[in-house]
ModelCIF file with pLDDT and N, C-alpha, C, O atoms, coordinates in Angstrom:
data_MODEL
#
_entry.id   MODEL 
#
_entity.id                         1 
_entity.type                       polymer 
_entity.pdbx_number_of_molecules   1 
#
_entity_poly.entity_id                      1 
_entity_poly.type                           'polypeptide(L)' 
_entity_poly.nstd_linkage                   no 
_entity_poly.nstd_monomer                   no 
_entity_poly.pdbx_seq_one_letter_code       
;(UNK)(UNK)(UNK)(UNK)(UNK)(UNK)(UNK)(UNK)(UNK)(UNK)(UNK)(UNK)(UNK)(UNK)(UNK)(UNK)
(UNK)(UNK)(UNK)(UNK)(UNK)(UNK)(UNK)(UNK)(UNK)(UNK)(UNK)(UNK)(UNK)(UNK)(UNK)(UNK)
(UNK)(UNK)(UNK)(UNK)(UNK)(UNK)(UNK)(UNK)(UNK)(UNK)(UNK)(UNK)(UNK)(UNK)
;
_entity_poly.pdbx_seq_one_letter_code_can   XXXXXXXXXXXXXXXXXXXXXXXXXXXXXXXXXXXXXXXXXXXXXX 
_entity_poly.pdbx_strand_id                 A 
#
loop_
_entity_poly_seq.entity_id 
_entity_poly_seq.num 
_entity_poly_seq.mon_id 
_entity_poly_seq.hetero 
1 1  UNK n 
1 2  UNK n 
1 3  UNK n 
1 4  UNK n 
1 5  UNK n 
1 6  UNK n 
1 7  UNK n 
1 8  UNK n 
1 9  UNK n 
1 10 UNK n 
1 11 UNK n 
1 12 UNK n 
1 13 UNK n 
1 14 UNK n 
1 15 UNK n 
1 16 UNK n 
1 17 UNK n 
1 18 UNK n 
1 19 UNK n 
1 20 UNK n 
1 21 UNK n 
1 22 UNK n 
1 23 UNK n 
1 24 UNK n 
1 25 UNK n 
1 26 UNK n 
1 27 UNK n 
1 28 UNK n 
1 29 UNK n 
1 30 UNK n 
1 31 UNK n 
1 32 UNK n 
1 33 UNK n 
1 34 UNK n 
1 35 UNK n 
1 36 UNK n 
1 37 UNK n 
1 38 UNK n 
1 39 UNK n 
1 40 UNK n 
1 41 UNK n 
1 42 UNK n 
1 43 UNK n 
1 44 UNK n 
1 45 UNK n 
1 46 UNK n 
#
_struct_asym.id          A 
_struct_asym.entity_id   1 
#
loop_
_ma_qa_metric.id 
_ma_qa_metric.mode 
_ma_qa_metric.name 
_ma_qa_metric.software_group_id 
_ma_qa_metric.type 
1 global pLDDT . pLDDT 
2 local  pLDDT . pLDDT 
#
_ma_qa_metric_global.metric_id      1 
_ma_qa_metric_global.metric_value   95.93 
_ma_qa_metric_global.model_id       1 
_ma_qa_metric_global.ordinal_id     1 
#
loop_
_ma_qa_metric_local.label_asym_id 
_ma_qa_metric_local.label_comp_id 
_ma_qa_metric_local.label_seq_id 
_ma_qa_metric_local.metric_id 
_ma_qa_metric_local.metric_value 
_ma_qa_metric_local.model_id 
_ma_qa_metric_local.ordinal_id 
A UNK 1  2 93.00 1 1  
A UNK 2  2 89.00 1 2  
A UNK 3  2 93.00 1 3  
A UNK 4  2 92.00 1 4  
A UNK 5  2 92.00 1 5  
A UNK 6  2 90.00 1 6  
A UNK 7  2 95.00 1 7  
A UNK 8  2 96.00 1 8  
A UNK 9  2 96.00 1 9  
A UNK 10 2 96.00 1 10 
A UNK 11 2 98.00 1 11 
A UNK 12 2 98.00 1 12 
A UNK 13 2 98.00 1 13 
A UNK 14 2 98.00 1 14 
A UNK 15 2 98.00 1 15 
A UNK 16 2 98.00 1 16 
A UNK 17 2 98.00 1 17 
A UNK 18 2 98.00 1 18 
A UNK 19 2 98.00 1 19 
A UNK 20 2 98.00 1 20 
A UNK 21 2 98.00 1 21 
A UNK 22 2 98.00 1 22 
A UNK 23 2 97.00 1 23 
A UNK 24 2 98.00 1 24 
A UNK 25 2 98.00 1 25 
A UNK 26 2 98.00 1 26 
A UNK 27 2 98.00 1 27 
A UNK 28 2 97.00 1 28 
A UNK 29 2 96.00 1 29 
A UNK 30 2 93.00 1 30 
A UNK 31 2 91.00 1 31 
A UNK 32 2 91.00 1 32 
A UNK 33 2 94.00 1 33 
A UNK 34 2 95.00 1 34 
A UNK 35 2 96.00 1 35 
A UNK 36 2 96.00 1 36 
A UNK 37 2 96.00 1 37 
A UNK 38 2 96.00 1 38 
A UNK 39 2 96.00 1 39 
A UNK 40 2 96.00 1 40 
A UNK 41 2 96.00 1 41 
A UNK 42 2 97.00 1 42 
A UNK 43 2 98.00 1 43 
A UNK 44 2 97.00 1 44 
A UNK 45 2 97.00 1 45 
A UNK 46 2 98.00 1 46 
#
loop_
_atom_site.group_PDB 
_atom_site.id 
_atom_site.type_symbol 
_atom_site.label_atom_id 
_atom_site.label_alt_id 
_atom_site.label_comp_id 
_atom_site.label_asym_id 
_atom_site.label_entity_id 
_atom_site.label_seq_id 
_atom_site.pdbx_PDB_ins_code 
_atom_site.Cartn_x 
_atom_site.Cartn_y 
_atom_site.Cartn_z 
_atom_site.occupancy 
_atom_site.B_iso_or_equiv 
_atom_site.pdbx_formal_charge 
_atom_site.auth_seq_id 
_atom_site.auth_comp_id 
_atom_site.auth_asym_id 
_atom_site.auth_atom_id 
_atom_site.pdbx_PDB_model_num 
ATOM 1   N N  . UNK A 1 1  ? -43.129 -27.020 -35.858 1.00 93.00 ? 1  UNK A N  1 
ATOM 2   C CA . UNK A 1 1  ? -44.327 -26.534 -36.527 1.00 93.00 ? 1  UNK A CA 1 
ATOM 3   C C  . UNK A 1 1  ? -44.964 -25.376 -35.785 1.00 93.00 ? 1  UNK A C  1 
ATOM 4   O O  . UNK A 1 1  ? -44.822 -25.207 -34.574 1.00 93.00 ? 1  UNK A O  1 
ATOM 5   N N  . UNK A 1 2  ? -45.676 -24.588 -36.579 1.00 89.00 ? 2  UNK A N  1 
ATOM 6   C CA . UNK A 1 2  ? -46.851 -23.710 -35.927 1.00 89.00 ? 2  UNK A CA 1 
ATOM 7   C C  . UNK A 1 2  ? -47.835 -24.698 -35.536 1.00 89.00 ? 2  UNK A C  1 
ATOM 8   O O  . UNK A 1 2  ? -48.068 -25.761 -36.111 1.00 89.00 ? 2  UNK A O  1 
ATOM 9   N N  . UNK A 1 3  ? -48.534 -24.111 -34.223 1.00 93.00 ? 3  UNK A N  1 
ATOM 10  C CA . UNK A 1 3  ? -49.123 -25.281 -33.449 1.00 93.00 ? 3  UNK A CA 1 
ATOM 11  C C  . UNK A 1 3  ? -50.671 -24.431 -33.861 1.00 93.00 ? 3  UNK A C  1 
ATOM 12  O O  . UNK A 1 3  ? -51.233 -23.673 -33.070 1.00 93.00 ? 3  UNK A O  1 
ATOM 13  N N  . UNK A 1 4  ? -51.142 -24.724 -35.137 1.00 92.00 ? 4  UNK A N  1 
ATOM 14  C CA . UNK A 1 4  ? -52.219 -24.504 -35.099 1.00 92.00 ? 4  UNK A CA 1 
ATOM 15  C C  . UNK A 1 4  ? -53.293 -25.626 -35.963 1.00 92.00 ? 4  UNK A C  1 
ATOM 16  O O  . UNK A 1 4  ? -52.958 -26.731 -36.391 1.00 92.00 ? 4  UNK A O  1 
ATOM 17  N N  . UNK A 1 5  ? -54.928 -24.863 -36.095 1.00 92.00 ? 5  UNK A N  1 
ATOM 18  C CA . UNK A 1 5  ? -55.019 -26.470 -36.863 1.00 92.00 ? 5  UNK A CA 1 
ATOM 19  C C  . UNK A 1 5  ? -55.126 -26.782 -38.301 1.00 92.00 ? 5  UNK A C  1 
ATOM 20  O O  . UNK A 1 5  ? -55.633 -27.760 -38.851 1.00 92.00 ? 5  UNK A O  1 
ATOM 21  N N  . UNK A 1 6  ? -54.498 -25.666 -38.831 1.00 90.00 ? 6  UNK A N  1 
ATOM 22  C CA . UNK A 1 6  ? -53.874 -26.260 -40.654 1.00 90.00 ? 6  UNK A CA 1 
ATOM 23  C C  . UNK A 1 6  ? -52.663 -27.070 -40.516 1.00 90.00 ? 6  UNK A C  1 
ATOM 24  O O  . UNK A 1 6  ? -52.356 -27.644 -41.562 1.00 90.00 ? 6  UNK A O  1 
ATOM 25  N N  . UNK A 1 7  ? -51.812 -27.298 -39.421 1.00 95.00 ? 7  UNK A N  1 
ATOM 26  C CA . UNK A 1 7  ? -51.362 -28.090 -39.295 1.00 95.00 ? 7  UNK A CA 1 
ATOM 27  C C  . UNK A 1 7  ? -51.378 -29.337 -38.872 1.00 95.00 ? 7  UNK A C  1 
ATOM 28  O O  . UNK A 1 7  ? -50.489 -30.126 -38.552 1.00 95.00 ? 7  UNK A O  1 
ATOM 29  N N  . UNK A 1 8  ? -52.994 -29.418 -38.940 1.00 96.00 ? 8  UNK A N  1 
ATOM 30  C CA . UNK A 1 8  ? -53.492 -31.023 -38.975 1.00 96.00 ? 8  UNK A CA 1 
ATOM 31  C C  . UNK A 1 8  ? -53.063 -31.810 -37.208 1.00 96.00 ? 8  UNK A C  1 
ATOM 32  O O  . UNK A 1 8  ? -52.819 -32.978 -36.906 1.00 96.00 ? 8  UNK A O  1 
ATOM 33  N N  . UNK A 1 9  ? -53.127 -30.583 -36.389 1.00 96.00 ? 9  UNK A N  1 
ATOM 34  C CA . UNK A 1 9  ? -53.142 -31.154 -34.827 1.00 96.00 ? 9  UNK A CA 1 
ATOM 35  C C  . UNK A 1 9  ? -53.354 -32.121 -34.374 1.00 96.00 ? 9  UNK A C  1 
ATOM 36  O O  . UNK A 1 9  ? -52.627 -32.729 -33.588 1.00 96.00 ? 9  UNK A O  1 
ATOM 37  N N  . UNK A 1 10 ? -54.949 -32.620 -35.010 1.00 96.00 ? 10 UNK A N  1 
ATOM 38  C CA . UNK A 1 10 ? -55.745 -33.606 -33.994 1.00 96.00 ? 10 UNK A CA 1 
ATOM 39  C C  . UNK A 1 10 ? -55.112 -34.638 -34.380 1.00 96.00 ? 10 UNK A C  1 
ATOM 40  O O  . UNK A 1 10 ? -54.889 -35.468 -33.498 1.00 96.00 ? 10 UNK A O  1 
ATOM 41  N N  . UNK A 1 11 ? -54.623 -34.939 -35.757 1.00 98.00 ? 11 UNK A N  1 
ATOM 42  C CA . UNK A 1 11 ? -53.742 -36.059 -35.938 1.00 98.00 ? 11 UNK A CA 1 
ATOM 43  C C  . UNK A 1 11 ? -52.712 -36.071 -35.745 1.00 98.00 ? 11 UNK A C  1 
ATOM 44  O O  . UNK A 1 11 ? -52.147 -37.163 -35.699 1.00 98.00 ? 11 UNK A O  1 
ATOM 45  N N  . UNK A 1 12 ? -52.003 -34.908 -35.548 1.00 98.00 ? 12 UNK A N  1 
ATOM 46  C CA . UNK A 1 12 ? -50.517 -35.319 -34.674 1.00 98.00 ? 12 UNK A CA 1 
ATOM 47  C C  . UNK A 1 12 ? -50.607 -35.529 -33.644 1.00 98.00 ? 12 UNK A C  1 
ATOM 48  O O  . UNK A 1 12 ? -49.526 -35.982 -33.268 1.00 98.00 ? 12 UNK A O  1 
ATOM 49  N N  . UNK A 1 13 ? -51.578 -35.460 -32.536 1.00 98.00 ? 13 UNK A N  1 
ATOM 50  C CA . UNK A 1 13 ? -51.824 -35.854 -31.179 1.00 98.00 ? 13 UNK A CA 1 
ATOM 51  C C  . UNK A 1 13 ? -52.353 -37.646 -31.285 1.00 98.00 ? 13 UNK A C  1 
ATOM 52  O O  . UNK A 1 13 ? -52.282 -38.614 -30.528 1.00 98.00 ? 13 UNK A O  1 
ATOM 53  N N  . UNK A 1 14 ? -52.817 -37.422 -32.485 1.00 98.00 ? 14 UNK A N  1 
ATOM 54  C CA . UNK A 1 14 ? -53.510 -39.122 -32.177 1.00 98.00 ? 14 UNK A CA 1 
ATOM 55  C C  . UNK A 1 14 ? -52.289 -39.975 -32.838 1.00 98.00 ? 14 UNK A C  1 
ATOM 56  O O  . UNK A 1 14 ? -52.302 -41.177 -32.574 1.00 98.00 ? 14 UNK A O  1 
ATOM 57  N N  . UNK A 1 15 ? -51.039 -39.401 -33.824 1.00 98.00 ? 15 UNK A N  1 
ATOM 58  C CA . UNK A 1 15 ? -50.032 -40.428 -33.851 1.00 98.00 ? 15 UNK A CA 1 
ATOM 59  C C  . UNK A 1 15 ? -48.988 -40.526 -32.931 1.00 98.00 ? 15 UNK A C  1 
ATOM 60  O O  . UNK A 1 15 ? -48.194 -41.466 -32.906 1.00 98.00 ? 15 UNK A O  1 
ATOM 61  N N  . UNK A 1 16 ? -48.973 -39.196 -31.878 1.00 98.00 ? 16 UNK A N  1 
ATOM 62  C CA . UNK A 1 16 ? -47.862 -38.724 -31.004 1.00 98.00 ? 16 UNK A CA 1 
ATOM 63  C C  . UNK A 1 16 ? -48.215 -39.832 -29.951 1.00 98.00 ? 16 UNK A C  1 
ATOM 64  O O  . UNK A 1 16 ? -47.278 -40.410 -29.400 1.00 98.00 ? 16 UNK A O  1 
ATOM 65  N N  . UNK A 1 17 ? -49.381 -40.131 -29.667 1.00 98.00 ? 17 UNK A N  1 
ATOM 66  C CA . UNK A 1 17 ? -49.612 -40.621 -28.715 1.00 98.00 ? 17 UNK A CA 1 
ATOM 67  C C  . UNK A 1 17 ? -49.599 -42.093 -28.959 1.00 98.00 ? 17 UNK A C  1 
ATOM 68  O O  . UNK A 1 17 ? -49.298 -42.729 -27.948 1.00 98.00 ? 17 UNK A O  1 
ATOM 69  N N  . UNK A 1 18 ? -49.847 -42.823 -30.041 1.00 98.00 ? 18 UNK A N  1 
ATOM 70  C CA . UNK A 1 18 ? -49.788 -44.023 -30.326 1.00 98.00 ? 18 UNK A CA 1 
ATOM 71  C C  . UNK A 1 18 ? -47.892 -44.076 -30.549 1.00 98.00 ? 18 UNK A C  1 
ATOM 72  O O  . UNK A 1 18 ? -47.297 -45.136 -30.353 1.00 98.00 ? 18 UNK A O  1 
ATOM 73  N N  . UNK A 1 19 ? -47.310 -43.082 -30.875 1.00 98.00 ? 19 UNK A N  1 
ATOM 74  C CA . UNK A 1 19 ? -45.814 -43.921 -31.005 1.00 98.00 ? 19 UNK A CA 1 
ATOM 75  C C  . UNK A 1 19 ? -45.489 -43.672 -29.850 1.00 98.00 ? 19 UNK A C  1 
ATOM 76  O O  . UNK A 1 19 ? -45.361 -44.819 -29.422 1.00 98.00 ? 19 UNK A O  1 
ATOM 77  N N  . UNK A 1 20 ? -45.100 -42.562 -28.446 1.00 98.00 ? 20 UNK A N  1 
ATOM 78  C CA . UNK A 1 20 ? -44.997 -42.384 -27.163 1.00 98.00 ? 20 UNK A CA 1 
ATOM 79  C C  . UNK A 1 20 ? -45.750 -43.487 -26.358 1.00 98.00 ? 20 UNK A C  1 
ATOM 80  O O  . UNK A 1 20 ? -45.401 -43.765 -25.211 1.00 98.00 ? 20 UNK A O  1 
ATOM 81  N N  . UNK A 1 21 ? -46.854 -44.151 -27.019 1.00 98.00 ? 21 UNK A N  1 
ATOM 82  C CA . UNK A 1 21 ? -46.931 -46.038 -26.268 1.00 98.00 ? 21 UNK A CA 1 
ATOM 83  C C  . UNK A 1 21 ? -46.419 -46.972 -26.464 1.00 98.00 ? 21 UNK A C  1 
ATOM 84  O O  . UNK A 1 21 ? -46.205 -48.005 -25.830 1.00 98.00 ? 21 UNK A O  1 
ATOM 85  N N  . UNK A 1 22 ? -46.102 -46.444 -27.824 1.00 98.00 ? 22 UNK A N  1 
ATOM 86  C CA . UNK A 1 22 ? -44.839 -47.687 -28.228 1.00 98.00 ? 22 UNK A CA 1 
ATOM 87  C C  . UNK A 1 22 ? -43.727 -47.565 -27.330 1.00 98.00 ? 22 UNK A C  1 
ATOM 88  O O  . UNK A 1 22 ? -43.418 -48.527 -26.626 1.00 98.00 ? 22 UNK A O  1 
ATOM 89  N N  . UNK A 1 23 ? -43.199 -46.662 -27.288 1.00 97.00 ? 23 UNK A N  1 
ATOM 90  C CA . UNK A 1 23 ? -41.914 -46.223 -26.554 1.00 97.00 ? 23 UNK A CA 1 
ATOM 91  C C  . UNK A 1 23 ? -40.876 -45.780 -27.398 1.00 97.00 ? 23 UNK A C  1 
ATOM 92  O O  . UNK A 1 23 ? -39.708 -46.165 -27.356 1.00 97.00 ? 23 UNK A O  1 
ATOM 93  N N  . UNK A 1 24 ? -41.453 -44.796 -28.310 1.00 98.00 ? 24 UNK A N  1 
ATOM 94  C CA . UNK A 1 24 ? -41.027 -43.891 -29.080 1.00 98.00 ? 24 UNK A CA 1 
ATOM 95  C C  . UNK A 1 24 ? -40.466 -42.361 -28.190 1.00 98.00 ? 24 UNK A C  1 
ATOM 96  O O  . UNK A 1 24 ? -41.081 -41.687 -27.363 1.00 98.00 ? 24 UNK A O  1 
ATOM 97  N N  . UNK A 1 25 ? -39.142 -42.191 -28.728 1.00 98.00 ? 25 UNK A N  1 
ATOM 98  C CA . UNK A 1 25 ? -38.784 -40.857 -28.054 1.00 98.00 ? 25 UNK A CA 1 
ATOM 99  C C  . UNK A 1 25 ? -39.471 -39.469 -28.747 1.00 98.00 ? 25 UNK A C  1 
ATOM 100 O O  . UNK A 1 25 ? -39.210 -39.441 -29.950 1.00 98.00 ? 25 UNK A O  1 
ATOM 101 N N  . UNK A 1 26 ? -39.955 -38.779 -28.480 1.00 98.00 ? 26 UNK A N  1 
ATOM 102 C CA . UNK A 1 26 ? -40.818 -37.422 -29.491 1.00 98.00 ? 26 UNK A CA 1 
ATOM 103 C C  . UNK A 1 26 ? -39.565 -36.189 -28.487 1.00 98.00 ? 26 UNK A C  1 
ATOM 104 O O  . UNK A 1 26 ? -39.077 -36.143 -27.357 1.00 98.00 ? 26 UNK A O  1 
ATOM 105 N N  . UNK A 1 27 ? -39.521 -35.439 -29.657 1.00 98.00 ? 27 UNK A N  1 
ATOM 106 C CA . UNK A 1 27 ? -39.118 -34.503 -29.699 1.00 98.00 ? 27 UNK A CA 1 
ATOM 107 C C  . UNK A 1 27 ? -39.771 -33.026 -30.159 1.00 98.00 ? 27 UNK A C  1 
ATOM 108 O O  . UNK A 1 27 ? -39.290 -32.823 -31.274 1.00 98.00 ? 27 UNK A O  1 
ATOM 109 N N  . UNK A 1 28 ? -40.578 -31.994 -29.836 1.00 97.00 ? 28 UNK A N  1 
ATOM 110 C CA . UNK A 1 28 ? -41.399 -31.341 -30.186 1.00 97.00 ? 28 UNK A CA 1 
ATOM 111 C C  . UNK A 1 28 ? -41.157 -29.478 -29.572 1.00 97.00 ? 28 UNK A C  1 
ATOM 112 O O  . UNK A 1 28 ? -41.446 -28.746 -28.626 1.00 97.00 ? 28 UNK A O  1 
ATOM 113 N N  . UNK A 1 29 ? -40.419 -29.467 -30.920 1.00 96.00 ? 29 UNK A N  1 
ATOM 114 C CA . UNK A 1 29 ? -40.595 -27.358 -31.104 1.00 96.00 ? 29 UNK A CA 1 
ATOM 115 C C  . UNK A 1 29 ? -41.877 -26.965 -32.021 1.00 96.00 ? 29 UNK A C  1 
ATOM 116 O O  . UNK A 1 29 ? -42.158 -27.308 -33.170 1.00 96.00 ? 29 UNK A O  1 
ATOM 117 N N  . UNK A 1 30 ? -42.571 -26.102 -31.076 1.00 93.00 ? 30 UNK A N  1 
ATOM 118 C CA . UNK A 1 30 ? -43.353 -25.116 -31.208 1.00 93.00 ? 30 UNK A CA 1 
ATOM 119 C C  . UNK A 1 30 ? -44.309 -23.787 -30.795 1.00 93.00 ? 30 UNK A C  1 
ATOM 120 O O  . UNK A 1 30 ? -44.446 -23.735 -29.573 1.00 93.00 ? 30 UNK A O  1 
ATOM 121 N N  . UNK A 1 31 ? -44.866 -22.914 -31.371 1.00 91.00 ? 31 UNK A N  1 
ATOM 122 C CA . UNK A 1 31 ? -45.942 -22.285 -30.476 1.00 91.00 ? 31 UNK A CA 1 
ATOM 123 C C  . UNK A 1 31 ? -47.100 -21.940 -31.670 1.00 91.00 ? 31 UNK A C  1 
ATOM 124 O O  . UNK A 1 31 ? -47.016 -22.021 -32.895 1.00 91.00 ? 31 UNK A O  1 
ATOM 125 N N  . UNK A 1 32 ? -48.206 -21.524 -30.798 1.00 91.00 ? 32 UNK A N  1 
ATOM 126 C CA . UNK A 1 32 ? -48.918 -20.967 -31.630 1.00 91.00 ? 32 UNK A CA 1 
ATOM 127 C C  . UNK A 1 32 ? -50.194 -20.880 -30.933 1.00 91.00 ? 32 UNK A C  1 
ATOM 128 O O  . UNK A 1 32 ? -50.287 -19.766 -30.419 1.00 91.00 ? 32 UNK A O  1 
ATOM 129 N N  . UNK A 1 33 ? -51.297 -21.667 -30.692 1.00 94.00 ? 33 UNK A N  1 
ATOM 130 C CA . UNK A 1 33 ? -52.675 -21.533 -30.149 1.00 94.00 ? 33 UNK A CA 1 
ATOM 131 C C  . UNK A 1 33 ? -52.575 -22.130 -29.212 1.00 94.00 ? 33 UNK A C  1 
ATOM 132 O O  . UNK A 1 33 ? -52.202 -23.299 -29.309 1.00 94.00 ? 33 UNK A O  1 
ATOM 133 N N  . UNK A 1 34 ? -52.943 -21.417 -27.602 1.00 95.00 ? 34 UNK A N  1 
ATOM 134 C CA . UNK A 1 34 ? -53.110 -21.697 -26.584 1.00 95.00 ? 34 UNK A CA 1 
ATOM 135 C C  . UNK A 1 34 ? -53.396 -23.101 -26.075 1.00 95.00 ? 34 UNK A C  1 
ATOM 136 O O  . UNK A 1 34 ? -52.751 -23.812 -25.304 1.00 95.00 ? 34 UNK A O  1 
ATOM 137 N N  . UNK A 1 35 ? -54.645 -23.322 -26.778 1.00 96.00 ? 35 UNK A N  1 
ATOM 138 C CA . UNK A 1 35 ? -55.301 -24.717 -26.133 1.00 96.00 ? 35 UNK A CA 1 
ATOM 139 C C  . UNK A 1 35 ? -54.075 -25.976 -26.776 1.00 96.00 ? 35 UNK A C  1 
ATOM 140 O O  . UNK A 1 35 ? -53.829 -26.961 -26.079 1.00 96.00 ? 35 UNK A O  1 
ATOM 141 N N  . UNK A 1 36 ? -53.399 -25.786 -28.128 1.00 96.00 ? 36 UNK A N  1 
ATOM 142 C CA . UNK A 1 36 ? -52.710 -26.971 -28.578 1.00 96.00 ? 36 UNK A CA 1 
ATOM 143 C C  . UNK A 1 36 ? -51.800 -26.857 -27.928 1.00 96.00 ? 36 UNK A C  1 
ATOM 144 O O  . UNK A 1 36 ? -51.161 -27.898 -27.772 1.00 96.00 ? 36 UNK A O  1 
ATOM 145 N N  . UNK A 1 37 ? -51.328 -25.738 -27.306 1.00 96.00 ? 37 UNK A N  1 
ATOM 146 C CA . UNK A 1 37 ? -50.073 -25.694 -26.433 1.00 96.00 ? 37 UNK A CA 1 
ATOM 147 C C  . UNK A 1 37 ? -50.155 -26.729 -25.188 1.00 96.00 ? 37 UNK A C  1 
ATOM 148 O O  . UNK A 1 37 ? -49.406 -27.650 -24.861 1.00 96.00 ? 37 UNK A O  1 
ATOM 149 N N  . UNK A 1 38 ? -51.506 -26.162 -24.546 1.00 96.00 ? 38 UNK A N  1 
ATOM 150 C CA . UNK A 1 38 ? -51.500 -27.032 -23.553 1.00 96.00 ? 38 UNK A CA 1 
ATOM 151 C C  . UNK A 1 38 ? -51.643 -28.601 -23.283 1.00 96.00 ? 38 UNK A C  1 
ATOM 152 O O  . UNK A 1 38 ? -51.396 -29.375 -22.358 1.00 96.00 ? 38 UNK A O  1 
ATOM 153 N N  . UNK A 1 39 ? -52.324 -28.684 -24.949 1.00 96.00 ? 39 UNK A N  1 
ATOM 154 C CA . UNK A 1 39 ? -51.913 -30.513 -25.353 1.00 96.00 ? 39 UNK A CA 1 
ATOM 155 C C  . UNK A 1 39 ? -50.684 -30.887 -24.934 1.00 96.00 ? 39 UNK A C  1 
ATOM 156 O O  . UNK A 1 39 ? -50.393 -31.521 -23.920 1.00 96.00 ? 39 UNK A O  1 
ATOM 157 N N  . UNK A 1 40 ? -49.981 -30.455 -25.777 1.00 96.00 ? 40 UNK A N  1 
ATOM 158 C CA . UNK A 1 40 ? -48.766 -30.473 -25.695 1.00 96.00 ? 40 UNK A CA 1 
ATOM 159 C C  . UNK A 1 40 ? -48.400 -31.063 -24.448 1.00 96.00 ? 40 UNK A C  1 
ATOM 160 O O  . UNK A 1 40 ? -48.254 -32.264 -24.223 1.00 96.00 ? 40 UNK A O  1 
ATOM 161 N N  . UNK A 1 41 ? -48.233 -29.881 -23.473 1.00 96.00 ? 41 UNK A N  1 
ATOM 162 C CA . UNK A 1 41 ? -48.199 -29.964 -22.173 1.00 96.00 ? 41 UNK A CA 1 
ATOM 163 C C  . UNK A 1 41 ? -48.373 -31.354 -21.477 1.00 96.00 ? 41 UNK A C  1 
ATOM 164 O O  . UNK A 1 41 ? -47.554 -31.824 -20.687 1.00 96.00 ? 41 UNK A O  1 
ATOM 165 N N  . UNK A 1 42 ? -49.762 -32.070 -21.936 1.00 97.00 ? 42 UNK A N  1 
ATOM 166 C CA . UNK A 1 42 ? -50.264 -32.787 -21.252 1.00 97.00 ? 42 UNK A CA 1 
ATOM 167 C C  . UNK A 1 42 ? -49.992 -34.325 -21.589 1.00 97.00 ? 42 UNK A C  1 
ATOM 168 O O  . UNK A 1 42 ? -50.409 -35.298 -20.961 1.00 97.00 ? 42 UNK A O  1 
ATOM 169 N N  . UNK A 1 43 ? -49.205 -34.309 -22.714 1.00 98.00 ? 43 UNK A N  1 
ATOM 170 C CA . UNK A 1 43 ? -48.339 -35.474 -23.750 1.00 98.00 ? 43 UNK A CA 1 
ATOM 171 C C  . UNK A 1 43 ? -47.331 -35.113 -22.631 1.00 98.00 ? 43 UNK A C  1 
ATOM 172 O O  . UNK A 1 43 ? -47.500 -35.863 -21.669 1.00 98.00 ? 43 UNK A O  1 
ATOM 173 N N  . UNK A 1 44 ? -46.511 -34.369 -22.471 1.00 97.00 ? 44 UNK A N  1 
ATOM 174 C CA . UNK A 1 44 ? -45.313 -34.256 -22.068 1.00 97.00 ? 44 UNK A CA 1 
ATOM 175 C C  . UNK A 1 44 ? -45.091 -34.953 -20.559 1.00 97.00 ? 44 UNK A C  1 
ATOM 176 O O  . UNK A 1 44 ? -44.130 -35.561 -20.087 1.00 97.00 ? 44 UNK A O  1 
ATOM 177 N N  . UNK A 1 45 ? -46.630 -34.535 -19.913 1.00 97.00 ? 45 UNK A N  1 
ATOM 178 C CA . UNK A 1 45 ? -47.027 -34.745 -17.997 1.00 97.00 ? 45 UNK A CA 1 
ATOM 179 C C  . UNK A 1 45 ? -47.160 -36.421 -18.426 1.00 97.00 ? 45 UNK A C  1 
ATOM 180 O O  . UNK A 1 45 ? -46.621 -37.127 -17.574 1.00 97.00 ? 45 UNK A O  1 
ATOM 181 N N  . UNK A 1 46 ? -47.541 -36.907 -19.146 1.00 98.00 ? 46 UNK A N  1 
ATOM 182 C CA . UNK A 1 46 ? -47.908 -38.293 -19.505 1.00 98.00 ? 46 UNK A CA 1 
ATOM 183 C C  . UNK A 1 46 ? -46.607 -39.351 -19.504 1.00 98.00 ? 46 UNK A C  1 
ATOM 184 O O  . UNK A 1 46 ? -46.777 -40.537 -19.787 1.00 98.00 ? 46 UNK A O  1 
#
C-alpha cells in the first residue's frame, strides 16, 4: 500500500498489532508519509 491516511492507517496499525500478538507473521511493502513510515518501523523493533 501507499502508506498514507486514505489508506485507513490507524486501523491497520491497530489490527497489525493485535494479529503480531497473536503470533501472526506480517509481511509489509510500502512508502509514503514519514511519520507512518516510522510506525512501521516501530511494529517491526517490537
Amino acid at each position: 500500500s501507499r502508506l498514507t491516511w486514505q489508506k485507513g492507517t490507524d486501523l491497520i496499525f491497530a489490527m497489525a498489532y493485535e494479529l503480531a500478538n497473536k503470533g501472526c507473521n506480517l509481511c509489509i511493502l510500502g512508502s509514503g508519509e514519514y511519520q507512518i513510515e516510522q510506525q512501521l518501523e516501530k511494529l517491526r523493533a517490537t
